[in-house]
PDB file of N, CA and C in Angstrom:
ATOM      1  N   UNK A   1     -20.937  -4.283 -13.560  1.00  0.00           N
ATOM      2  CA  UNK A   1     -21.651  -3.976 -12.332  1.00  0.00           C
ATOM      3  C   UNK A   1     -20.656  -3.539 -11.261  1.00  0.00           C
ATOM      4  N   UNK A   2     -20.529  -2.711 -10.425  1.00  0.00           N
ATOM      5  CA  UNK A   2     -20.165  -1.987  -9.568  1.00  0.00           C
ATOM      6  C   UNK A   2     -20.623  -2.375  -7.878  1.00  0.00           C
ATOM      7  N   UNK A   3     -19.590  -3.212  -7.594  1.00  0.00           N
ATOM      8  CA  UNK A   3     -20.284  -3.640  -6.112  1.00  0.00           C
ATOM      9  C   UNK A   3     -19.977  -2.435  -5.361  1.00  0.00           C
ATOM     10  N   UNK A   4     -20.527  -2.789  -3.787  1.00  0.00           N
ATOM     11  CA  UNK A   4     -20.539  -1.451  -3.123  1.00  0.00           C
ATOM     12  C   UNK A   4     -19.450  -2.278  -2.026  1.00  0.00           C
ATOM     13  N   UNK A   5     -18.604  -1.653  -2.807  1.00  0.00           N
ATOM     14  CA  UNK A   5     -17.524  -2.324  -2.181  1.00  0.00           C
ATOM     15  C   UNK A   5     -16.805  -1.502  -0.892  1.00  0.00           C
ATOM     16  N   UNK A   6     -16.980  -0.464  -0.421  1.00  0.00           N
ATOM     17  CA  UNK A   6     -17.052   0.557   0.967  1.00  0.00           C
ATOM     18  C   UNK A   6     -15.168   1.094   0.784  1.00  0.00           C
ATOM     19  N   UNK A   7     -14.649   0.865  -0.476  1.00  0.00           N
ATOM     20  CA  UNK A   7     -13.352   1.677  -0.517  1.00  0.00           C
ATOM     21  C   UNK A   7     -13.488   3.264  -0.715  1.00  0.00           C
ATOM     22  N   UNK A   8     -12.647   4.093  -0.187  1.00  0.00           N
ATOM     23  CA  UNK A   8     -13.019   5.538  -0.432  1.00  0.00           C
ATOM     24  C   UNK A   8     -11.463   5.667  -0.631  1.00  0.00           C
ATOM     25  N   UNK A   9     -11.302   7.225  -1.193  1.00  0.00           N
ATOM     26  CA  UNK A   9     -10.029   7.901  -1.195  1.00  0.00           C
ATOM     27  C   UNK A   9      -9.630   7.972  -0.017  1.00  0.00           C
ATOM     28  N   UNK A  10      -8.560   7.903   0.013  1.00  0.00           N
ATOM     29  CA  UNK A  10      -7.142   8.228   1.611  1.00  0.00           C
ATOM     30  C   UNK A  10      -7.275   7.062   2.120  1.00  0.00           C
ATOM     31  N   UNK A  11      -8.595   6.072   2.069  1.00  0.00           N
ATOM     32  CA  UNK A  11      -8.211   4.777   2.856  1.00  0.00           C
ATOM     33  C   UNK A  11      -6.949   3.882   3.072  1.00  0.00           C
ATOM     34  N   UNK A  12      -6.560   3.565   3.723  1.00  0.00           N
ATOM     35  CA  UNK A  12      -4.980   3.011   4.097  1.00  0.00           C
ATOM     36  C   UNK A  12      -5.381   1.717   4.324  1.00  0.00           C
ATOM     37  N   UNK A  13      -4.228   0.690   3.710  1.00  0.00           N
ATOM     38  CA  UNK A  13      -4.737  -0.770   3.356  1.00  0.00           C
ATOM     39  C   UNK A  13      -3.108  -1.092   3.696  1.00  0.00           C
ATOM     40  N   UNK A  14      -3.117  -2.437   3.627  1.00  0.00           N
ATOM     41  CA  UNK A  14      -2.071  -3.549   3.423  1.00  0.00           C
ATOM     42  C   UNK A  14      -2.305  -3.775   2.204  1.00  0.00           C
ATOM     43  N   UNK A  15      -1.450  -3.719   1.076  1.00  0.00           N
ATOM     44  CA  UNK A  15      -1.320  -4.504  -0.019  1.00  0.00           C
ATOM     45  C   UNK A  15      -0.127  -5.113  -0.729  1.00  0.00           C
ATOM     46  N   UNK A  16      -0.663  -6.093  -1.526  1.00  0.00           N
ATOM     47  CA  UNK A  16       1.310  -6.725  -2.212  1.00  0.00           C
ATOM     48  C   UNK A  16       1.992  -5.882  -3.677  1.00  0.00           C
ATOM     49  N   UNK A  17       2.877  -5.873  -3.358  1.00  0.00           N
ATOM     50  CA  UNK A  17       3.626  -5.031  -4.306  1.00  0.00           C
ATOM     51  C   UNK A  17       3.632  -5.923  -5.068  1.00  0.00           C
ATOM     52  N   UNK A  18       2.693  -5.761  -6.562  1.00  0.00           N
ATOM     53  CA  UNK A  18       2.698  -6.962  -7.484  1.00  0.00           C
ATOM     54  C   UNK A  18       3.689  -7.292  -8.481  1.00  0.00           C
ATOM     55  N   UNK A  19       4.674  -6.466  -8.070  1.00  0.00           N
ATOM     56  CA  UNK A  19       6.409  -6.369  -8.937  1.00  0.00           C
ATOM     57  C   UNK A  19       6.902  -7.100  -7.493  1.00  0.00           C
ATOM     58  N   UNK A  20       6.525  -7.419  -6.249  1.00  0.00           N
ATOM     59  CA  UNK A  20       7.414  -8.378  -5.698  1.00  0.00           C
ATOM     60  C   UNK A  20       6.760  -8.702  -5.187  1.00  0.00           C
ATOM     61  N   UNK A  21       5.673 -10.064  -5.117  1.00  0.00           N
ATOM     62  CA  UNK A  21       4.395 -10.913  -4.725  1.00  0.00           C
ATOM     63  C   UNK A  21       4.721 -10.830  -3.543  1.00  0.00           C
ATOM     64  N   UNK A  22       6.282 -10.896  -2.745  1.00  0.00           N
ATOM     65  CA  UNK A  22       6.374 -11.529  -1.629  1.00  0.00           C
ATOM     66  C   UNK A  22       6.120 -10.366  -0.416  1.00  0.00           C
ATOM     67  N   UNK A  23       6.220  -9.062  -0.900  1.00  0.00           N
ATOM     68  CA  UNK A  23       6.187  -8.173   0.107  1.00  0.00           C
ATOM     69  C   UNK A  23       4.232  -7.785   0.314  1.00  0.00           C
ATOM     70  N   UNK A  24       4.236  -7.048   1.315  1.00  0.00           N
ATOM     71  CA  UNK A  24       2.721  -6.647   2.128  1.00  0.00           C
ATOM     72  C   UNK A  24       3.133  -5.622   2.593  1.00  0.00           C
ATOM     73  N   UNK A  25       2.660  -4.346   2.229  1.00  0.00           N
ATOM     74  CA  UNK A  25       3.592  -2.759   2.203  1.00  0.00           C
ATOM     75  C   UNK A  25       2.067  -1.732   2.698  1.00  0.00           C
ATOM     76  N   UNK A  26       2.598  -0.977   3.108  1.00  0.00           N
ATOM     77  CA  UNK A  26       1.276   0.088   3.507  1.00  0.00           C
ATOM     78  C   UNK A  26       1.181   0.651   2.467  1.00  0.00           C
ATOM     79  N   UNK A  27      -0.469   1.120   2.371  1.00  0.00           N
ATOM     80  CA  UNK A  27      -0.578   1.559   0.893  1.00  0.00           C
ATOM     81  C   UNK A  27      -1.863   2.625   1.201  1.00  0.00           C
ATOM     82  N   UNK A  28      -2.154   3.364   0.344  1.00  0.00           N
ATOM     83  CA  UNK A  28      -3.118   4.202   0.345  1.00  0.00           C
ATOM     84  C   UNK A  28      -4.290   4.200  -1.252  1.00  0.00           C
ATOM     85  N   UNK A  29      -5.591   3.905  -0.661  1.00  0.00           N
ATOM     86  CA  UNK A  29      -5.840   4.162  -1.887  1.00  0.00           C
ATOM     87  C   UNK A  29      -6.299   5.781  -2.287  1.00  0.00           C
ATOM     88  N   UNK A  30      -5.639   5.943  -3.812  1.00  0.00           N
ATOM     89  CA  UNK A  30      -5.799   7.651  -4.481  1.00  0.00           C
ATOM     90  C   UNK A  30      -6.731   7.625  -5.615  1.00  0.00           C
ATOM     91  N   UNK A  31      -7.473   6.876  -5.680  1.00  0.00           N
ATOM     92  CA  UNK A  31      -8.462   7.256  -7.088  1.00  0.00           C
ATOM     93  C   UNK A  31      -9.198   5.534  -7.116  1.00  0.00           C
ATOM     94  N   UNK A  32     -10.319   6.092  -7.170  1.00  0.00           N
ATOM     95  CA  UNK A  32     -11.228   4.932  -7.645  1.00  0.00           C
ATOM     96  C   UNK A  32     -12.375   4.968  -9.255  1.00  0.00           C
ATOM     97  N   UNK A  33     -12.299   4.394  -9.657  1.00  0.00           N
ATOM     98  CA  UNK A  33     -12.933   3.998 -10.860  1.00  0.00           C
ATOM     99  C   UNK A  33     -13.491   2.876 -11.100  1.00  0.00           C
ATOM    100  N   UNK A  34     -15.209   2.831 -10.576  1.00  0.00           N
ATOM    101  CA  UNK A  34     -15.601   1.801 -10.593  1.00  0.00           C
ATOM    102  C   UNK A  34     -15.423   0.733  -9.759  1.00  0.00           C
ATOM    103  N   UNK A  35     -14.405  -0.635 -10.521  1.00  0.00           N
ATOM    104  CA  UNK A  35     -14.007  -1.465  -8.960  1.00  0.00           C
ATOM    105  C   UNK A  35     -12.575  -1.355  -9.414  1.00  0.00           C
ATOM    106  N   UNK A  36     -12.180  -0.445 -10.049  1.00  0.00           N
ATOM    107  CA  UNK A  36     -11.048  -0.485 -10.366  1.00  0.00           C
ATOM    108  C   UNK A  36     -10.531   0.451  -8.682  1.00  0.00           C
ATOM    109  N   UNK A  37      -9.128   0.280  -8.200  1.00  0.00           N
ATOM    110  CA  UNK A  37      -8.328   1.042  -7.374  1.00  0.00           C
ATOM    111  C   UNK A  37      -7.247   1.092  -7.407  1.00  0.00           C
ATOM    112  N   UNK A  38      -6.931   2.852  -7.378  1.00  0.00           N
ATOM    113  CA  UNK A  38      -5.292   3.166  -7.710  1.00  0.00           C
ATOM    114  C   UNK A  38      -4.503   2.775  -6.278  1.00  0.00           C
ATOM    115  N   UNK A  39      -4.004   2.143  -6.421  1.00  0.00           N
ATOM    116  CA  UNK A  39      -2.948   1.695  -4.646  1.00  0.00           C
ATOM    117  C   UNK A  39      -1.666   2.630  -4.639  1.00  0.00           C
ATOM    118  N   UNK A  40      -1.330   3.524  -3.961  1.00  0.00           N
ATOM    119  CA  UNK A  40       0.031   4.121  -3.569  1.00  0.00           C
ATOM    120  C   UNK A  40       0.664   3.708  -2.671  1.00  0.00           C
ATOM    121  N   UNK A  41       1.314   3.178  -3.064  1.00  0.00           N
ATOM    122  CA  UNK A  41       2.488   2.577  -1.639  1.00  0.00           C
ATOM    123  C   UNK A  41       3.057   4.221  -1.186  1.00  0.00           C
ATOM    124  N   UNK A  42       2.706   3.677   0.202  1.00  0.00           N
ATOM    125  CA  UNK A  42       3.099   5.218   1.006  1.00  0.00           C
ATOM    126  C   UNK A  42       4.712   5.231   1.130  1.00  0.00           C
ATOM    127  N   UNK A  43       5.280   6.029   0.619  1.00  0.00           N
ATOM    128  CA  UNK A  43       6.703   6.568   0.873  1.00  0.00           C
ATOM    129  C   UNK A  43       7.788   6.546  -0.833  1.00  0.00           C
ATOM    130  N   UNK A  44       6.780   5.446  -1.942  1.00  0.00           N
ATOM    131  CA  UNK A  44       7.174   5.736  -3.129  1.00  0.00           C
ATOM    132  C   UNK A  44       7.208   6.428  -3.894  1.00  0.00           C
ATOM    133  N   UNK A  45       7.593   6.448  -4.881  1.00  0.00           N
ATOM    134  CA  UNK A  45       7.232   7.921  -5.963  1.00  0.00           C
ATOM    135  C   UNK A  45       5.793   7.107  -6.883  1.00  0.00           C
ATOM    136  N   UNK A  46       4.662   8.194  -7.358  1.00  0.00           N
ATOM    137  CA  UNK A  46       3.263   7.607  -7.951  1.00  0.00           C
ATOM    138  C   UNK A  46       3.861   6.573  -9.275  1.00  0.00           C
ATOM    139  N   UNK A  47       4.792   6.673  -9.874  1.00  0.00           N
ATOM    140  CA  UNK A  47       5.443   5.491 -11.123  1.00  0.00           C
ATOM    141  C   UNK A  47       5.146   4.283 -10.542  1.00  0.00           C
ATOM    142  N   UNK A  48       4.922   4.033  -9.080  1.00  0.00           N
ATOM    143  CA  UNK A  48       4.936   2.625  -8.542  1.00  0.00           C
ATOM    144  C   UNK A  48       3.546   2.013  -8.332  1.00  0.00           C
ATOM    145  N   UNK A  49       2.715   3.250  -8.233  1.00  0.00           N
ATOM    146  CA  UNK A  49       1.353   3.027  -7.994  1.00  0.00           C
ATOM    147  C   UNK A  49       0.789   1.440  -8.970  1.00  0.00           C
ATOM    148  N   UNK A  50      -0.471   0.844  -8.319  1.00  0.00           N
ATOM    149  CA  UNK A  50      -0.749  -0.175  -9.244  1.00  0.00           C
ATOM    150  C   UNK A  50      -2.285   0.242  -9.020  1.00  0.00           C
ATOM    151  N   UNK A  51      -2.524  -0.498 -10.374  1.00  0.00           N
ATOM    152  CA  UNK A  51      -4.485  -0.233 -10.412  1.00  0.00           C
ATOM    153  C   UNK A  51      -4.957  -1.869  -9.895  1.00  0.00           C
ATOM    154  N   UNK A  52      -5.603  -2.287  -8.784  1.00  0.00           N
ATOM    155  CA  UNK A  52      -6.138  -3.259  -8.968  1.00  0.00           C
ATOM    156  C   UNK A  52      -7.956  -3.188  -8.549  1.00  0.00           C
ATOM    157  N   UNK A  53      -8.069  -4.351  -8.987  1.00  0.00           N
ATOM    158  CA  UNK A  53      -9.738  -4.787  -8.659  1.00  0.00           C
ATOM    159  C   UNK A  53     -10.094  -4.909  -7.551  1.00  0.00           C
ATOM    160  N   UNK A  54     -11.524  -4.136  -6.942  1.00  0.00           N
ATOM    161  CA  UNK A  54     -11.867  -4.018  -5.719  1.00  0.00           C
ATOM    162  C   UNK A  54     -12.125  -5.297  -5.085  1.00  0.00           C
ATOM    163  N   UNK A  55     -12.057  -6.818  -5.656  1.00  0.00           N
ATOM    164  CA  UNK A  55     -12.250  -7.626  -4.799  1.00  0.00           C
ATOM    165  C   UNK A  55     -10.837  -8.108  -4.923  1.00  0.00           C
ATOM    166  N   UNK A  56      -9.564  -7.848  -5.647  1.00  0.00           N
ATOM    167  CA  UNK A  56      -8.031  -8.004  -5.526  1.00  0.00           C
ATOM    168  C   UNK A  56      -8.075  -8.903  -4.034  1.00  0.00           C
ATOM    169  N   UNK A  57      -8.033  -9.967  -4.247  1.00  0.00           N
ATOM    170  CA  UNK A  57      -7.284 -10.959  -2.874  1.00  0.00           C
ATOM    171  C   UNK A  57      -5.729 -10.249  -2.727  1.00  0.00           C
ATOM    172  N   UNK A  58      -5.046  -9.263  -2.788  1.00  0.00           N
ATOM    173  CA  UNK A  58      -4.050  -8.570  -3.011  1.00  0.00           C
ATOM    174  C   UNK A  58      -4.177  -7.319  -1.607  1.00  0.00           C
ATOM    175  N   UNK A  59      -5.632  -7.437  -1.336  1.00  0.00           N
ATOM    176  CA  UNK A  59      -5.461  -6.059  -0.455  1.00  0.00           C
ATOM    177  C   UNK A  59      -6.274  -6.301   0.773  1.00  0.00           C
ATOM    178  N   UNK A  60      -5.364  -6.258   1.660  1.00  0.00           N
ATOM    179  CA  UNK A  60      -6.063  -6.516   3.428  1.00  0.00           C
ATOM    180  C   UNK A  60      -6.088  -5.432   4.278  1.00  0.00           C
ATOM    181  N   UNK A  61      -6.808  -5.629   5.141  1.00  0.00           N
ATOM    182  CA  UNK A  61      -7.422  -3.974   6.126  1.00  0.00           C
ATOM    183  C   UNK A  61      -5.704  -4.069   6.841  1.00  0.00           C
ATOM    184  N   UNK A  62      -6.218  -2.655   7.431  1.00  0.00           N
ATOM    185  CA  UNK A  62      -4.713  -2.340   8.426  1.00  0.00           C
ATOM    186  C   UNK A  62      -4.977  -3.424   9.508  1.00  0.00           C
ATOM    187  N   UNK A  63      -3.735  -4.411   9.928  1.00  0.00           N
ATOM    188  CA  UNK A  63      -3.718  -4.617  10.858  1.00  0.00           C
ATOM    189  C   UNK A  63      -3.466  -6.199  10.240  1.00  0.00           C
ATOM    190  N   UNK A  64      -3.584  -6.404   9.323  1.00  0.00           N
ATOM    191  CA  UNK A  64      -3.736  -8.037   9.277  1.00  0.00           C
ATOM    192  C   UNK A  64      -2.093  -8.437   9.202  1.00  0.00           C
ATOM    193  N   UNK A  65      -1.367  -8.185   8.543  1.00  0.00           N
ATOM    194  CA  UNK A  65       0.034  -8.350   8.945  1.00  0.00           C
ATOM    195  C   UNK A  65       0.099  -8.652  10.255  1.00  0.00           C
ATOM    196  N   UNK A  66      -0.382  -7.517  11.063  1.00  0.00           N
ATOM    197  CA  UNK A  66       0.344  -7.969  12.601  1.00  0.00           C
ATOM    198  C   UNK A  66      -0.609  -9.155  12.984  1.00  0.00           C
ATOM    199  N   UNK A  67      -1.979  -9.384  12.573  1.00  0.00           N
ATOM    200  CA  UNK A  67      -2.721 -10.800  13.285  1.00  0.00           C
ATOM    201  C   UNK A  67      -2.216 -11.941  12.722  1.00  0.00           C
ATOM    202  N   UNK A  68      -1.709 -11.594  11.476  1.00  0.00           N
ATOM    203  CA  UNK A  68      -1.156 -12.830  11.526  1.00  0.00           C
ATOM    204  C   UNK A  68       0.209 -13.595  11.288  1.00  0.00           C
ATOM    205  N   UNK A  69       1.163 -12.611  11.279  1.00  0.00           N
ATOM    206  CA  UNK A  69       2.591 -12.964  11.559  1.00  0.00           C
ATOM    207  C   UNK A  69       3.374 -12.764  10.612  1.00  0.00           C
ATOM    208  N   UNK A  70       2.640 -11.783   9.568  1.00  0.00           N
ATOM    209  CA  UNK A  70       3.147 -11.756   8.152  1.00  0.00           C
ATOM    210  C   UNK A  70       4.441 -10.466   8.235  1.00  0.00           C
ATOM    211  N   UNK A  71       5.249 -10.290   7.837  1.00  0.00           N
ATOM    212  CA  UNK A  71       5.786  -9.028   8.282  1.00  0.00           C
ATOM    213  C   UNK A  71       5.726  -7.933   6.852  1.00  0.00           C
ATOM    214  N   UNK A  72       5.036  -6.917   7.581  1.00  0.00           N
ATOM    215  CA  UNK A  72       4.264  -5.873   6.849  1.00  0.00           C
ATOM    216  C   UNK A  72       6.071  -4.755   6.550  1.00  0.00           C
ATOM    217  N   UNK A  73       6.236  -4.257   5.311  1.00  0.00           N
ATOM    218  CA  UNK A  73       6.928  -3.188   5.099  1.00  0.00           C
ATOM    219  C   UNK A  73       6.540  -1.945   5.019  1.00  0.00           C
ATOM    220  N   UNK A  74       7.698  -1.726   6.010  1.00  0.00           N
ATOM    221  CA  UNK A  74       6.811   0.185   6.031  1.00  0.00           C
ATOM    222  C   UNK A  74       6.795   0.908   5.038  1.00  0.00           C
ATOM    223  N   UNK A  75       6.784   2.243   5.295  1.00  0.00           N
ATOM    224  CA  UNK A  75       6.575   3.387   4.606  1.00  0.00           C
ATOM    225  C   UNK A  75       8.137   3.402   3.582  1.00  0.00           C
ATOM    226  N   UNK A  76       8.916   3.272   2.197  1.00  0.00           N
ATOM    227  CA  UNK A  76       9.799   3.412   1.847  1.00  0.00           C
ATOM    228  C   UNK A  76      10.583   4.570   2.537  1.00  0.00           C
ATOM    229  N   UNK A  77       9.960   5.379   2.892  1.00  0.00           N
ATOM    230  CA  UNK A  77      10.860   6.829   3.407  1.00  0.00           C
ATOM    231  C   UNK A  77      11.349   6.454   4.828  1.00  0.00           C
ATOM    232  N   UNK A  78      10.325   5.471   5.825  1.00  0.00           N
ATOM    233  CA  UNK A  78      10.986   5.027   7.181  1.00  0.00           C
ATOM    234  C   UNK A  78      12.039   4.002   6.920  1.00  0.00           C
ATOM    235  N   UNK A  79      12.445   3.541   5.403  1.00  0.00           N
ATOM    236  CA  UNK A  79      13.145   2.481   5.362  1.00  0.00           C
ATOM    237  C   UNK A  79      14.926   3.422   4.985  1.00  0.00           C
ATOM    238  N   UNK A  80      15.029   4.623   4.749  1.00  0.00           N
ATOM    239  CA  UNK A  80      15.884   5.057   4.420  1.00  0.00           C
ATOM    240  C   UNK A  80      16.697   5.873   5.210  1.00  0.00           C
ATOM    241  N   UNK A  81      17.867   5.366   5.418  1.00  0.00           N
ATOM    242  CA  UNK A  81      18.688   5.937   6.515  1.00  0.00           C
ATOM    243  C   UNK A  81      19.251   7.359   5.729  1.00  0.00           C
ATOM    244  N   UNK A  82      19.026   8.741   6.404  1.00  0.00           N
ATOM    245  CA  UNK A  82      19.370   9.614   5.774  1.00  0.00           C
ATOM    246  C   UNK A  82      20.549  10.477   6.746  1.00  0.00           C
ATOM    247  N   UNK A  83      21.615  11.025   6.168  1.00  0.00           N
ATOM    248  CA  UNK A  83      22.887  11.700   6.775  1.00  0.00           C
ATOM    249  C   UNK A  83      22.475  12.962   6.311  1.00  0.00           C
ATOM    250  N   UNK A  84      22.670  14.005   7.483  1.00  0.00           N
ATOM    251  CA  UNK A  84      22.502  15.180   7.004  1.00  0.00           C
ATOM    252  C   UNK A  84      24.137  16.242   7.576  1.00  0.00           C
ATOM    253  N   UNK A  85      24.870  16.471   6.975  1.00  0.00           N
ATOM    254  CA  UNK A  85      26.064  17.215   7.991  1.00  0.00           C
ATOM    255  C   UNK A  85      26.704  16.134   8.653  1.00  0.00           C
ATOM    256  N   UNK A  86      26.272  14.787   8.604  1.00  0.00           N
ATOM    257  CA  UNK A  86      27.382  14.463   9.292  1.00  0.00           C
ATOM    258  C   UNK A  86      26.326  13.464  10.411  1.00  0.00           C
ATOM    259  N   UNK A  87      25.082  13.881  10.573  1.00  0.00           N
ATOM    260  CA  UNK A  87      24.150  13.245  11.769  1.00  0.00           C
ATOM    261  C   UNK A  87      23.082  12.544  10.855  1.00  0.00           C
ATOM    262  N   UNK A  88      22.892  11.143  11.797  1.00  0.00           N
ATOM    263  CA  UNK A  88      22.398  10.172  10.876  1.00  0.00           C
ATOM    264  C   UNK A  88      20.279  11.117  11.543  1.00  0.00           C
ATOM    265  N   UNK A  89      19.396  11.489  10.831  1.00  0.00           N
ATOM    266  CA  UNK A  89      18.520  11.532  11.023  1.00  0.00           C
ATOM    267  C   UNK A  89      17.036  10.972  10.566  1.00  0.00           C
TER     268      UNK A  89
END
């Protein structure tokens, strides 16, 4: 059975990187199947993507990190200090 669970494509979530329980990373969901959902952590390459279940205690709306003191990881690409010529950008 198929709840109507109100996830759509591009929706942007908090979820845990289930290769490291401890992190809460921005994520996007890219494909739904059923109650199944593909999660993309925004700034990874898709190899990292995970499929979980639409009622996954794993996935919280935007914003719950900051209500409740959890500290949310950004985007992998805002986490990477990049040198270009010589200037850190």
């Amino acid at each position: 059975d198929v709840p109507n669970h109100g996830f759509r494509v591009g929706m942007k979530l908090e979820a845990v990187d289930l290769m490291e329980p401890r992190l809460i990373c921005v994520a996007t969901v890219t494909r739904i199947i059923h109650r199944l959902l593909r999660i993309h952590f925004d700034g990874w390459e898709e190899e990292y993507d995970q499929w979980v279940d639409c009622e996954s205690p794993d996935l919280y709306p935007v914003g719950w990190c900051q209500l409740t003191g959890y500290q949310l990881q950004p985007p992998a690409s805002q986490c990477k200090l990049v040198y270009r010529k010589g200037v850190l950008l």
